[in-house]
PDB file of N, CA and C in Angstrom:
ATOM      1  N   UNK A   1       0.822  -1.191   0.000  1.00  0.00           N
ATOM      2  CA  UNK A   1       0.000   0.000   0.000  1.00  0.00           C
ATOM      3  C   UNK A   1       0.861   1.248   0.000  1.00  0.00           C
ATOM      4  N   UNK A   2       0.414   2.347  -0.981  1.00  0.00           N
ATOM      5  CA  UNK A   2       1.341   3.695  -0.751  1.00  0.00           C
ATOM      6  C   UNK A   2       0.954   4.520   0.184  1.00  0.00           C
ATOM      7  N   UNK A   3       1.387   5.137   1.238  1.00  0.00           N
ATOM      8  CA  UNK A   3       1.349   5.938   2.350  1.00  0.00           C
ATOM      9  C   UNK A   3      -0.552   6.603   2.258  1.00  0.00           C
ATOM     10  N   UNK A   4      -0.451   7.456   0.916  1.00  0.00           N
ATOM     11  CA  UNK A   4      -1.897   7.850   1.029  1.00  0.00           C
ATOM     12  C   UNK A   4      -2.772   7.234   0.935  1.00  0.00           C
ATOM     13  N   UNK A   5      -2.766   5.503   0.322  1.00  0.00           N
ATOM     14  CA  UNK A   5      -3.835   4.578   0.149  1.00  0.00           C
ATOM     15  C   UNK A   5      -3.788   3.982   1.963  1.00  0.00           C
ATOM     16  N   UNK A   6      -2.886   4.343   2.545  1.00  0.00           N
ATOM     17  CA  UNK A   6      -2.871   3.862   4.234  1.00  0.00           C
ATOM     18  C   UNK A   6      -3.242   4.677   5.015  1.00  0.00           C
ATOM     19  N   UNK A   7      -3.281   6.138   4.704  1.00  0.00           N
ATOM     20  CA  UNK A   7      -3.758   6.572   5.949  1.00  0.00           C
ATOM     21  C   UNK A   7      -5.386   6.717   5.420  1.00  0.00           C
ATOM     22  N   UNK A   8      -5.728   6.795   4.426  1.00  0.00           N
ATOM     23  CA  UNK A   8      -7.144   7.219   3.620  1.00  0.00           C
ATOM     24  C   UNK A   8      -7.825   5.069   4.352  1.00  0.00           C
ATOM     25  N   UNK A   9      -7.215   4.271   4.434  1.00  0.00           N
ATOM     26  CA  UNK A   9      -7.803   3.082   5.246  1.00  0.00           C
ATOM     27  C   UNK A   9      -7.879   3.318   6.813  1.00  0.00           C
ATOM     28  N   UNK A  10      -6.665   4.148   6.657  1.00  0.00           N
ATOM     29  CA  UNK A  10      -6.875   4.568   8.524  1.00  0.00           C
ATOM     30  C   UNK A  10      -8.033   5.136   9.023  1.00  0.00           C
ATOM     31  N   UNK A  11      -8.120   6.785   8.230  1.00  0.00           N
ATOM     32  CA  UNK A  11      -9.115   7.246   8.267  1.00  0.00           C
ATOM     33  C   UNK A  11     -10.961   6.475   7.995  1.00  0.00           C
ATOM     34  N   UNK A  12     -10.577   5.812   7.015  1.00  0.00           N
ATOM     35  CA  UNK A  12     -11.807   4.940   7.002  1.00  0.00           C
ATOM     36  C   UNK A  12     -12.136   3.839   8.020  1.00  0.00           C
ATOM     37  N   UNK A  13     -11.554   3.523   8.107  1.00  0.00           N
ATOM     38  CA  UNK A  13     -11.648   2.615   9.946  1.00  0.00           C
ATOM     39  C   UNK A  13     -11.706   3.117  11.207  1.00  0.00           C
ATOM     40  N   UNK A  14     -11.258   4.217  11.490  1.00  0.00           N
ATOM     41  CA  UNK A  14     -11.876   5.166  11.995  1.00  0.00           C
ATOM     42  C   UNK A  14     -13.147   5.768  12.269  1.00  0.00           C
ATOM     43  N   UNK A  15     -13.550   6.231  10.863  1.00  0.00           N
ATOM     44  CA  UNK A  15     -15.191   6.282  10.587  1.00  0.00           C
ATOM     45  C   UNK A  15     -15.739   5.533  11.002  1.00  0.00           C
ATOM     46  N   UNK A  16     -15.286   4.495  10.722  1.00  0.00           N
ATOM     47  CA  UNK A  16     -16.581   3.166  11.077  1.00  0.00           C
ATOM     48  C   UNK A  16     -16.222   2.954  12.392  1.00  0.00           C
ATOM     49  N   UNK A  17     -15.341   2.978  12.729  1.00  0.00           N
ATOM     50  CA  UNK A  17     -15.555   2.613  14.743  1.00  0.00           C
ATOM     51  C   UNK A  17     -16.464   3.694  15.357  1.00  0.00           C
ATOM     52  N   UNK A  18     -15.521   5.280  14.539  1.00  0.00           N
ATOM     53  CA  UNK A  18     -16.789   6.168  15.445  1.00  0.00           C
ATOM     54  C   UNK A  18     -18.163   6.543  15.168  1.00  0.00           C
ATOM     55  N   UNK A  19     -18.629   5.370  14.094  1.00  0.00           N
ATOM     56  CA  UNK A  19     -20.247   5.293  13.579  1.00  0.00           C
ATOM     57  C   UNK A  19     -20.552   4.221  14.666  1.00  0.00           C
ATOM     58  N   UNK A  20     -20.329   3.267  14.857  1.00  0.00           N
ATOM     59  CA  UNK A  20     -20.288   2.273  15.577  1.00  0.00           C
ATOM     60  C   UNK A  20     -20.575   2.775  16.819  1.00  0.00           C
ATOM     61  N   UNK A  21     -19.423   3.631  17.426  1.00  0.00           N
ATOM     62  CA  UNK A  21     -19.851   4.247  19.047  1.00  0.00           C
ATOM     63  C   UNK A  21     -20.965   5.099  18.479  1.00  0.00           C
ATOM     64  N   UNK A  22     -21.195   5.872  18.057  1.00  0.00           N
ATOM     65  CA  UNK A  22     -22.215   7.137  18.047  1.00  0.00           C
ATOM     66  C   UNK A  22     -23.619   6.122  18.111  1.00  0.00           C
ATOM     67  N   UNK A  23     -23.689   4.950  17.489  1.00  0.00           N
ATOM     68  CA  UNK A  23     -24.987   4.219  16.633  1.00  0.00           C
ATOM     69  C   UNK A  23     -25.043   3.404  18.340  1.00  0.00           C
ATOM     70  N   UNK A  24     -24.380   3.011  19.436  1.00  0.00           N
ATOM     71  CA  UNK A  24     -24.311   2.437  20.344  1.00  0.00           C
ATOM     72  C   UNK A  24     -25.335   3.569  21.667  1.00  0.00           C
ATOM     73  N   UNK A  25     -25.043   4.905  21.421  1.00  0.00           N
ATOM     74  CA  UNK A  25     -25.880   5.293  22.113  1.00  0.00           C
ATOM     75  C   UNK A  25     -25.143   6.285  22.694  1.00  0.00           C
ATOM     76  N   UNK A  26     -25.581   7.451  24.281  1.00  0.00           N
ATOM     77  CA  UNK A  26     -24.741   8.077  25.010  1.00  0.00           C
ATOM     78  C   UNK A  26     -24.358   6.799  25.713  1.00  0.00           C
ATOM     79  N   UNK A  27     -23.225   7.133  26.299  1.00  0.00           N
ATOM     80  CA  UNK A  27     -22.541   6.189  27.910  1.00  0.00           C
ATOM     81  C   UNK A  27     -23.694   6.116  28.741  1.00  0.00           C
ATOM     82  N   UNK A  28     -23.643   4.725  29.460  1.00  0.00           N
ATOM     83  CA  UNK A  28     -24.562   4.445  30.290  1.00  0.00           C
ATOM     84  C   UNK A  28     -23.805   5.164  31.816  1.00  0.00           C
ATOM     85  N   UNK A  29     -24.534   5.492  32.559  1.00  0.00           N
ATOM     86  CA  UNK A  29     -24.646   5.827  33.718  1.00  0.00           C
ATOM     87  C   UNK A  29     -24.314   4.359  34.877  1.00  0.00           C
ATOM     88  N   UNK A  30     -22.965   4.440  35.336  1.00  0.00           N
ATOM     89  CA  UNK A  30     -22.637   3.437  35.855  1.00  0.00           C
ATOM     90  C   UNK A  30     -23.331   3.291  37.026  1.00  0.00           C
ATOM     91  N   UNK A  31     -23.766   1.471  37.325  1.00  0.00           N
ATOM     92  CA  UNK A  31     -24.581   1.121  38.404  1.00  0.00           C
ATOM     93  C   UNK A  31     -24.319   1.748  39.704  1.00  0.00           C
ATOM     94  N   UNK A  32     -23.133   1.216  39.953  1.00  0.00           N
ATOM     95  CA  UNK A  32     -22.691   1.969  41.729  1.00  0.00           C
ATOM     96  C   UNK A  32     -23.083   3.715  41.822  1.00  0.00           C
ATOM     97  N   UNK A  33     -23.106   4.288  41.141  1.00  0.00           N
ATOM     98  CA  UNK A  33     -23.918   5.599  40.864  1.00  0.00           C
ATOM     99  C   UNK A  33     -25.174   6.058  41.390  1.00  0.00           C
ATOM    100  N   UNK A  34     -25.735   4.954  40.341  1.00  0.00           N
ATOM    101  CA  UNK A  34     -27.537   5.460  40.708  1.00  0.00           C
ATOM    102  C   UNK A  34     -27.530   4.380  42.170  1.00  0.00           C
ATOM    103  N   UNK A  35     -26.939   3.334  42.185  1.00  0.00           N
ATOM    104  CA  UNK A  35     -27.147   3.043  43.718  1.00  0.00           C
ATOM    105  C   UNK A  35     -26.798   3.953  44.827  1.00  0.00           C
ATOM    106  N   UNK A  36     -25.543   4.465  44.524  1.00  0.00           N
ATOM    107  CA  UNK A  36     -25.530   5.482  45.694  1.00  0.00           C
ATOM    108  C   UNK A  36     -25.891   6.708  46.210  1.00  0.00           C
ATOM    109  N   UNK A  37     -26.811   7.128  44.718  1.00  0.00           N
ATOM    110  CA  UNK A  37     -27.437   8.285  44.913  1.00  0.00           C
ATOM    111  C   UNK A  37     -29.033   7.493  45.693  1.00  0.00           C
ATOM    112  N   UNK A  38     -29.568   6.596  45.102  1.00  0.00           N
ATOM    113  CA  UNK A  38     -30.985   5.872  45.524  1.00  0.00           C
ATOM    114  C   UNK A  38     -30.040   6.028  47.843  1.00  0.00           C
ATOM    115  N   UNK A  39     -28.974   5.032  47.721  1.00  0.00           N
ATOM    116  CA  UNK A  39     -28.929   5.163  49.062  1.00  0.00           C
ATOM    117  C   UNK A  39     -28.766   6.443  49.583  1.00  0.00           C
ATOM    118  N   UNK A  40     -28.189   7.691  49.311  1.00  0.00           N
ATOM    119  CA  UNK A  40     -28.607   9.137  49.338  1.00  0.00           C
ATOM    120  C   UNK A  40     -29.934   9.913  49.907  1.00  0.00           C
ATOM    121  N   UNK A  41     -30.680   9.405  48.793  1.00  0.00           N
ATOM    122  CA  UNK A  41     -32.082   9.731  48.764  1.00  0.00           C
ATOM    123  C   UNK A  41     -33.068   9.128  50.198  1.00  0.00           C
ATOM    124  N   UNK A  42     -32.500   7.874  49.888  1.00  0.00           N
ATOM    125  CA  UNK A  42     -32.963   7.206  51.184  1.00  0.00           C
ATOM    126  C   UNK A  42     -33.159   7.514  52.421  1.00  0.00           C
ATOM    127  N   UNK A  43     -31.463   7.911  52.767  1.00  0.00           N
ATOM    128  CA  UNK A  43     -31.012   8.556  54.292  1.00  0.00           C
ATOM    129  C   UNK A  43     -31.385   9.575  54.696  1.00  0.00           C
ATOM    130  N   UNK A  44     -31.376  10.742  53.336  1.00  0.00           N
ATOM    131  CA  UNK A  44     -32.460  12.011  53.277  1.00  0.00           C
ATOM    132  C   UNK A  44     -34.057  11.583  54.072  1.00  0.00           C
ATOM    133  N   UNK A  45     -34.186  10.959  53.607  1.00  0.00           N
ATOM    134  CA  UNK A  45     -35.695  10.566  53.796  1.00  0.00           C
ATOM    135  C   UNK A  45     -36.218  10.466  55.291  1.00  0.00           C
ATOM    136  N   UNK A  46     -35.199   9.020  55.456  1.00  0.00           N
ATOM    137  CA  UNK A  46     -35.337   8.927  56.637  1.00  0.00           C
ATOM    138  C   UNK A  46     -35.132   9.691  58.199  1.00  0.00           C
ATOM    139  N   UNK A  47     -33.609  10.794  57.731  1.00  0.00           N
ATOM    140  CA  UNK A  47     -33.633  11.667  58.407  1.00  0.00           C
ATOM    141  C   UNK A  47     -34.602  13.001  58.608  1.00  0.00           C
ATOM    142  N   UNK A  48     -35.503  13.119  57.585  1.00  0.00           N
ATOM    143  CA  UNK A  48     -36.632  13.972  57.360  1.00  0.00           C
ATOM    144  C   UNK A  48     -37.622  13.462  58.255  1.00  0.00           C
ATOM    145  N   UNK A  49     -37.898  11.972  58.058  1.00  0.00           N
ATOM    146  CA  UNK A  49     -38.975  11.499  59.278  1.00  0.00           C
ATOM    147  C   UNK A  49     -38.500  11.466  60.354  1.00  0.00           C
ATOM    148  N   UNK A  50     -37.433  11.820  61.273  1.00  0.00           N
ATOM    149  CA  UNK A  50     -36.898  11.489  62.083  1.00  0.00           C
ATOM    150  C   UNK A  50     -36.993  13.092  62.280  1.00  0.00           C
ATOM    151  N   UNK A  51     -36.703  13.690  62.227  1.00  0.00           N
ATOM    152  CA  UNK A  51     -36.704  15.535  62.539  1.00  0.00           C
ATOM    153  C   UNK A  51     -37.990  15.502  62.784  1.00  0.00           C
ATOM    154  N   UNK A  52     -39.422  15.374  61.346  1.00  0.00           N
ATOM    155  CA  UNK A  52     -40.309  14.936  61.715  1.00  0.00           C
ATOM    156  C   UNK A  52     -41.059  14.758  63.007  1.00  0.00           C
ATOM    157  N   UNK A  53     -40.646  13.631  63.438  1.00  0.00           N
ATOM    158  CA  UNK A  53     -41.110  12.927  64.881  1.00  0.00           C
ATOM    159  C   UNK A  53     -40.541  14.035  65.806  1.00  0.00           C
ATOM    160  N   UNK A  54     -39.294  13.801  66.002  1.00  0.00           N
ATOM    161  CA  UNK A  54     -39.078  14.764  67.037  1.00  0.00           C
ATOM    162  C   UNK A  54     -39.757  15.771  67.420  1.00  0.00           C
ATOM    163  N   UNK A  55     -40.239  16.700  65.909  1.00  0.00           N
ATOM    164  CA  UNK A  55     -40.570  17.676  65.595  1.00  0.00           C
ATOM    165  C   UNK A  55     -42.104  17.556  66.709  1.00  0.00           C
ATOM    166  N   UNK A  56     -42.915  16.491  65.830  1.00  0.00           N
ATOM    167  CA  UNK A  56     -44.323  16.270  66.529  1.00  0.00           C
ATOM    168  C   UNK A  56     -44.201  16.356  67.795  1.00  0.00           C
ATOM    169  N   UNK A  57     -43.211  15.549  68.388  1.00  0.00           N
ATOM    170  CA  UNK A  57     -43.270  15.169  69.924  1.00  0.00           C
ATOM    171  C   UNK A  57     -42.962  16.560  70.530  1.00  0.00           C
ATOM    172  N   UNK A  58     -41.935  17.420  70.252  1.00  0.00           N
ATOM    173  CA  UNK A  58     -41.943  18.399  71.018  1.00  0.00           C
ATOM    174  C   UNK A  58     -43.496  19.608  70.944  1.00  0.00           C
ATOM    175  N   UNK A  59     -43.821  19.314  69.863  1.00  0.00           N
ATOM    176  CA  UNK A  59     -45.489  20.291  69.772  1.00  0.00           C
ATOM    177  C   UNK A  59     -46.419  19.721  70.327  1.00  0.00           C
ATOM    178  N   UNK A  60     -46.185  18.543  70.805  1.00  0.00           N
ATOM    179  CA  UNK A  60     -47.157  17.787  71.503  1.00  0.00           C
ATOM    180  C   UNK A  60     -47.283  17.942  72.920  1.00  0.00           C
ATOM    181  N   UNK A  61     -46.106  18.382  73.318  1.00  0.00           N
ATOM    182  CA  UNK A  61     -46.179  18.798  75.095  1.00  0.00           C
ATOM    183  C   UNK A  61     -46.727  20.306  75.207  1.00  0.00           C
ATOM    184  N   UNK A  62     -47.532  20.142  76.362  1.00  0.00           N
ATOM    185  CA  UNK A  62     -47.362  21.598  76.896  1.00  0.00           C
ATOM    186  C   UNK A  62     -46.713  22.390  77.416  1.00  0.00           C
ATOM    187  N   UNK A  63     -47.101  23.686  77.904  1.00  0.00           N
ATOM    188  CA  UNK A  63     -45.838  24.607  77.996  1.00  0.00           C
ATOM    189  C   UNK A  63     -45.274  24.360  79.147  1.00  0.00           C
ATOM    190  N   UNK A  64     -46.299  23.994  80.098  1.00  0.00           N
ATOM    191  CA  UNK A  64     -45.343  23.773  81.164  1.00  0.00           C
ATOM    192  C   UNK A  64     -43.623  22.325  81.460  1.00  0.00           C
ATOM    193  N   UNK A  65     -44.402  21.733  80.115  1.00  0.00           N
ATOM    194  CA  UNK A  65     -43.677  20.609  79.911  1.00  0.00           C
ATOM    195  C   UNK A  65     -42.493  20.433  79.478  1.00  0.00           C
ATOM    196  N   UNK A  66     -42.463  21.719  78.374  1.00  0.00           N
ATOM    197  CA  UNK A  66     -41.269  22.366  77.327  1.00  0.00           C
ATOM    198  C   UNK A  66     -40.632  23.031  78.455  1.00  0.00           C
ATOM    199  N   UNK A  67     -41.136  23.903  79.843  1.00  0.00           N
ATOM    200  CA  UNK A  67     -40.383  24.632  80.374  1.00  0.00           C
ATOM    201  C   UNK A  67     -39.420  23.971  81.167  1.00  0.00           C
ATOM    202  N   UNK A  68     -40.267  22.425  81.773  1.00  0.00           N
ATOM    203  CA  UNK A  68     -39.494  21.707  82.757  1.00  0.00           C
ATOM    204  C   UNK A  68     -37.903  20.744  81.933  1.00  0.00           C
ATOM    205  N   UNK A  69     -37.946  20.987  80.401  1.00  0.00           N
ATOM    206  CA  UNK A  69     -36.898  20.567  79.562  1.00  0.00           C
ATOM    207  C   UNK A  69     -36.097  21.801  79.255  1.00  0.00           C
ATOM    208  N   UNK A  70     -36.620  22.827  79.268  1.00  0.00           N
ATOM    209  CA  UNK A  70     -36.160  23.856  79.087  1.00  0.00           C
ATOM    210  C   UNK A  70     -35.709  25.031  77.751  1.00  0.00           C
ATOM    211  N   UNK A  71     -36.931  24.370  77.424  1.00  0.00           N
ATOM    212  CA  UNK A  71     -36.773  24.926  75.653  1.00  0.00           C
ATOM    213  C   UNK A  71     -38.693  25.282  75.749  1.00  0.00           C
ATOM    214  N   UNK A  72     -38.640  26.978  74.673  1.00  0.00           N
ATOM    215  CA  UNK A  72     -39.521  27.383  74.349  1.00  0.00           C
ATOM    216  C   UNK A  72     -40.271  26.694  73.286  1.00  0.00           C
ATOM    217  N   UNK A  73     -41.462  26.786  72.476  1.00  0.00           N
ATOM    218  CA  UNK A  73     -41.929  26.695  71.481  1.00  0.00           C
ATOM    219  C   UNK A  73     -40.997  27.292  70.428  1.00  0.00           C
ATOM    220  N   UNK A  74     -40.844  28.740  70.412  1.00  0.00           N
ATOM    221  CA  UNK A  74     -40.205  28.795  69.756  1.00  0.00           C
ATOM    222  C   UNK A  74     -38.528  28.483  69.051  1.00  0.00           C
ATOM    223  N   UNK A  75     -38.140  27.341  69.652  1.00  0.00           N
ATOM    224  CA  UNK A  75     -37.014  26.617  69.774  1.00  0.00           C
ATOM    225  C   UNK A  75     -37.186  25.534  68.814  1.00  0.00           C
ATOM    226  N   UNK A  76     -38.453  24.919  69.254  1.00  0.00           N
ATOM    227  CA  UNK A  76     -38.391  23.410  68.501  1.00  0.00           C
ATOM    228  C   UNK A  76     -38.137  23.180  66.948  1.00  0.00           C
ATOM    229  N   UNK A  77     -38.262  24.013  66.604  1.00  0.00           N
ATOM    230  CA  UNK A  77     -37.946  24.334  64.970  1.00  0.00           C
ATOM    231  C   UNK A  77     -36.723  24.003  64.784  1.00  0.00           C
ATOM    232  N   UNK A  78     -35.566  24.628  65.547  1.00  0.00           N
ATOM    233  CA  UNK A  78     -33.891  25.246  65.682  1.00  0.00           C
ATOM    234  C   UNK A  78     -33.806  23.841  66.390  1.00  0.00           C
ATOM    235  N   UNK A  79     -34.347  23.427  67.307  1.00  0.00           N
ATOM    236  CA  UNK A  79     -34.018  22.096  67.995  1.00  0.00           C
ATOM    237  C   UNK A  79     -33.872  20.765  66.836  1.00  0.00           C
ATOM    238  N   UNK A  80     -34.963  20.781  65.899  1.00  0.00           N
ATOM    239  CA  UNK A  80     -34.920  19.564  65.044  1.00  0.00           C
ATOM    240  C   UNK A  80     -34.081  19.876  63.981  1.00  0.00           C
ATOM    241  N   UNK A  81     -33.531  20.872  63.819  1.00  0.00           N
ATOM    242  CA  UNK A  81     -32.715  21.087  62.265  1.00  0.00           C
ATOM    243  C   UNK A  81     -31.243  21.163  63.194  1.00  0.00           C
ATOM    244  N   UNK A  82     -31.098  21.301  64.499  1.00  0.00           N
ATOM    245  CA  UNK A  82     -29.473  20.962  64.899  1.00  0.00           C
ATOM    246  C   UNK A  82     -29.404  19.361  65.270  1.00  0.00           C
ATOM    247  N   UNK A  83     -30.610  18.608  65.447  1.00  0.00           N
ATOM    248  CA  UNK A  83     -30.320  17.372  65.537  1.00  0.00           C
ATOM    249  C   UNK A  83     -29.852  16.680  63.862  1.00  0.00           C
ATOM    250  N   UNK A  84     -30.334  17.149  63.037  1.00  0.00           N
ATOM    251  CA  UNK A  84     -29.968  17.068  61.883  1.00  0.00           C
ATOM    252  C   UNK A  84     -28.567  17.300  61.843  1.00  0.00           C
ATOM    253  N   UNK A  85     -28.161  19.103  61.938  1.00  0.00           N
ATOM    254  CA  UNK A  85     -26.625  19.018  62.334  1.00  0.00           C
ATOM    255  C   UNK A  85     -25.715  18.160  62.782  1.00  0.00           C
ATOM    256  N   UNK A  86     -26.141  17.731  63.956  1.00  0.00           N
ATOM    257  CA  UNK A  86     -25.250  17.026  64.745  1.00  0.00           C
ATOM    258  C   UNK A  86     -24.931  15.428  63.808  1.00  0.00           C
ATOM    259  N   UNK A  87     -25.922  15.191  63.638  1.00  0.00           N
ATOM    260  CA  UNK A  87     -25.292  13.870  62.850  1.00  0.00           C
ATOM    261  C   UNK A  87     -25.113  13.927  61.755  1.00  0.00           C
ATOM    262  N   UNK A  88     -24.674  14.992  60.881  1.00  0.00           N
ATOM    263  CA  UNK A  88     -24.380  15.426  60.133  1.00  0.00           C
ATOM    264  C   UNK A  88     -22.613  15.267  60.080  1.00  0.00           C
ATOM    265  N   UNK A  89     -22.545  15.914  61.561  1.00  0.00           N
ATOM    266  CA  UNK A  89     -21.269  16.196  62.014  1.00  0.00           C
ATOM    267  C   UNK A  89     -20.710  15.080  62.358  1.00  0.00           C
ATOM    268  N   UNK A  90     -21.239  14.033  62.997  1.00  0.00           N
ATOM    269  CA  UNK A  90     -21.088  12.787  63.745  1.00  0.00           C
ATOM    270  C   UNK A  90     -20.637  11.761  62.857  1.00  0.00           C
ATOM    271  N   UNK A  91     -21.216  11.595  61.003  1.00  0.00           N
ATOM    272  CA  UNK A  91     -21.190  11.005  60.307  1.00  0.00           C
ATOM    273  C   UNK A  91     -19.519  11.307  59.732  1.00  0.00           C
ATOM    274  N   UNK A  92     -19.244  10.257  59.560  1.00  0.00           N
ATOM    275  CA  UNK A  92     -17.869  10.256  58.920  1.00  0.00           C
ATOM    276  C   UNK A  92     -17.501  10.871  57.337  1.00  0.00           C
ATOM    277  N   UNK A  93     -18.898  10.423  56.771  1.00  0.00           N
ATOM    278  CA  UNK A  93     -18.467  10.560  54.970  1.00  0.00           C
ATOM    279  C   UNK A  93     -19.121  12.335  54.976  1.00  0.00           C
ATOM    280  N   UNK A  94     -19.613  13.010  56.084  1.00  0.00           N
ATOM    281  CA  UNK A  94     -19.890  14.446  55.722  1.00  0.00           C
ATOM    282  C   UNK A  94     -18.283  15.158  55.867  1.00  0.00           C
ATOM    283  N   UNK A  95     -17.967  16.228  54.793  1.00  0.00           N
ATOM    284  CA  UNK A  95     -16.421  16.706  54.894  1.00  0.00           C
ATOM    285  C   UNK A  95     -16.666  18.313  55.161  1.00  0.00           C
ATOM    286  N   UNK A  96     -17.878  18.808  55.901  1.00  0.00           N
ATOM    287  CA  UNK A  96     -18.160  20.075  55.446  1.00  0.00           C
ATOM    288  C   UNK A  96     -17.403  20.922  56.154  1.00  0.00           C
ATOM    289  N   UNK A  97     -17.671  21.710  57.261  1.00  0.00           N
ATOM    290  CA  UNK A  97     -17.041  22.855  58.003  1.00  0.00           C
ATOM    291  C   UNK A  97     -16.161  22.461  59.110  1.00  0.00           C
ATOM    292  N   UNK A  98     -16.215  21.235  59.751  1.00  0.00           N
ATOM    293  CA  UNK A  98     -16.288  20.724  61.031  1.00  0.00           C
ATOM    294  C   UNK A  98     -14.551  20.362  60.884  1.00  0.00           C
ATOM    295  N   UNK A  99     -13.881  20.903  61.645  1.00  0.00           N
ATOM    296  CA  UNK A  99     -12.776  19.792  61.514  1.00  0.00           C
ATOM    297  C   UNK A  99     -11.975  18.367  62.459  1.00  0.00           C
ATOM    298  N   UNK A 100     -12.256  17.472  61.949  1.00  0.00           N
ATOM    299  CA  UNK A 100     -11.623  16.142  62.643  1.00  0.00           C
ATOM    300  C   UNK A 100     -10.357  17.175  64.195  1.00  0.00           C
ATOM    301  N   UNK A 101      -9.705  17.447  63.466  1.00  0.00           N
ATOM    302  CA  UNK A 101      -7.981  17.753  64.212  1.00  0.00           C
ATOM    303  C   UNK A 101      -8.738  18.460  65.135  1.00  0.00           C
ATOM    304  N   UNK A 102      -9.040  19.204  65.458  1.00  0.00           N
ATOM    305  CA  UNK A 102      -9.381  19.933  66.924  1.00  0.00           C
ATOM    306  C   UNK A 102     -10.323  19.601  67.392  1.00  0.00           C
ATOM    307  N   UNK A 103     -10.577  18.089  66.903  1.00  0.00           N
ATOM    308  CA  UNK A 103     -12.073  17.401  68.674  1.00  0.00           C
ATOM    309  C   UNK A 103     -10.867  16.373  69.303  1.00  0.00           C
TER     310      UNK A 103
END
């Protein structure tokens, strides 16, 4: 073969591999992915019902009840979104503000 009859086969084999990928589709979205976003979603969830509850139980006492714990009504709001915090903080795979070295 002379140089230009070889790269003009190069180029044509080429074509056809990248007809081949294009005709195959976009890239699939690898499994461990959508699993770990589904387990994501999950923990979200569950920590939502769990603030939740808390949430109920503290609107469920009366005032004198909240006073003998020592938190207002207007607390319980700030109370269920730092329990959120805290295990937020507590959890190993969160990397946000908190730092390991000074606890």
């Amino acid at each position: 073969m002379q140089p230009s009859t070889q790269s003009e086969a190069s180029i044509a084999a080429l074509r056809e591999v990248l007809s081949e990928k294009d005709a195959a589709g976009p890239p699939a979205t690898p499994t461990w992915l959508v699993i770990r976003l589904i387990g994501w979603c999950w923990r979200a969830l569950q920590e939502r019902q769990r603030r939740k509850t808390v949430r109920d139980s503290l609107y469920e006492l009366s005032e004198r009840e909240l006073t003998d714990i020592g938190i207002t009504r207007a607390e319980i709001e700030h109370i269920a979104a730092l329990r959120m915090l805290e295990s937020l903080r507590d959890d190993p795979r969160y990397l946000g503000g908190v730092s390991r070295r000074g606890m």
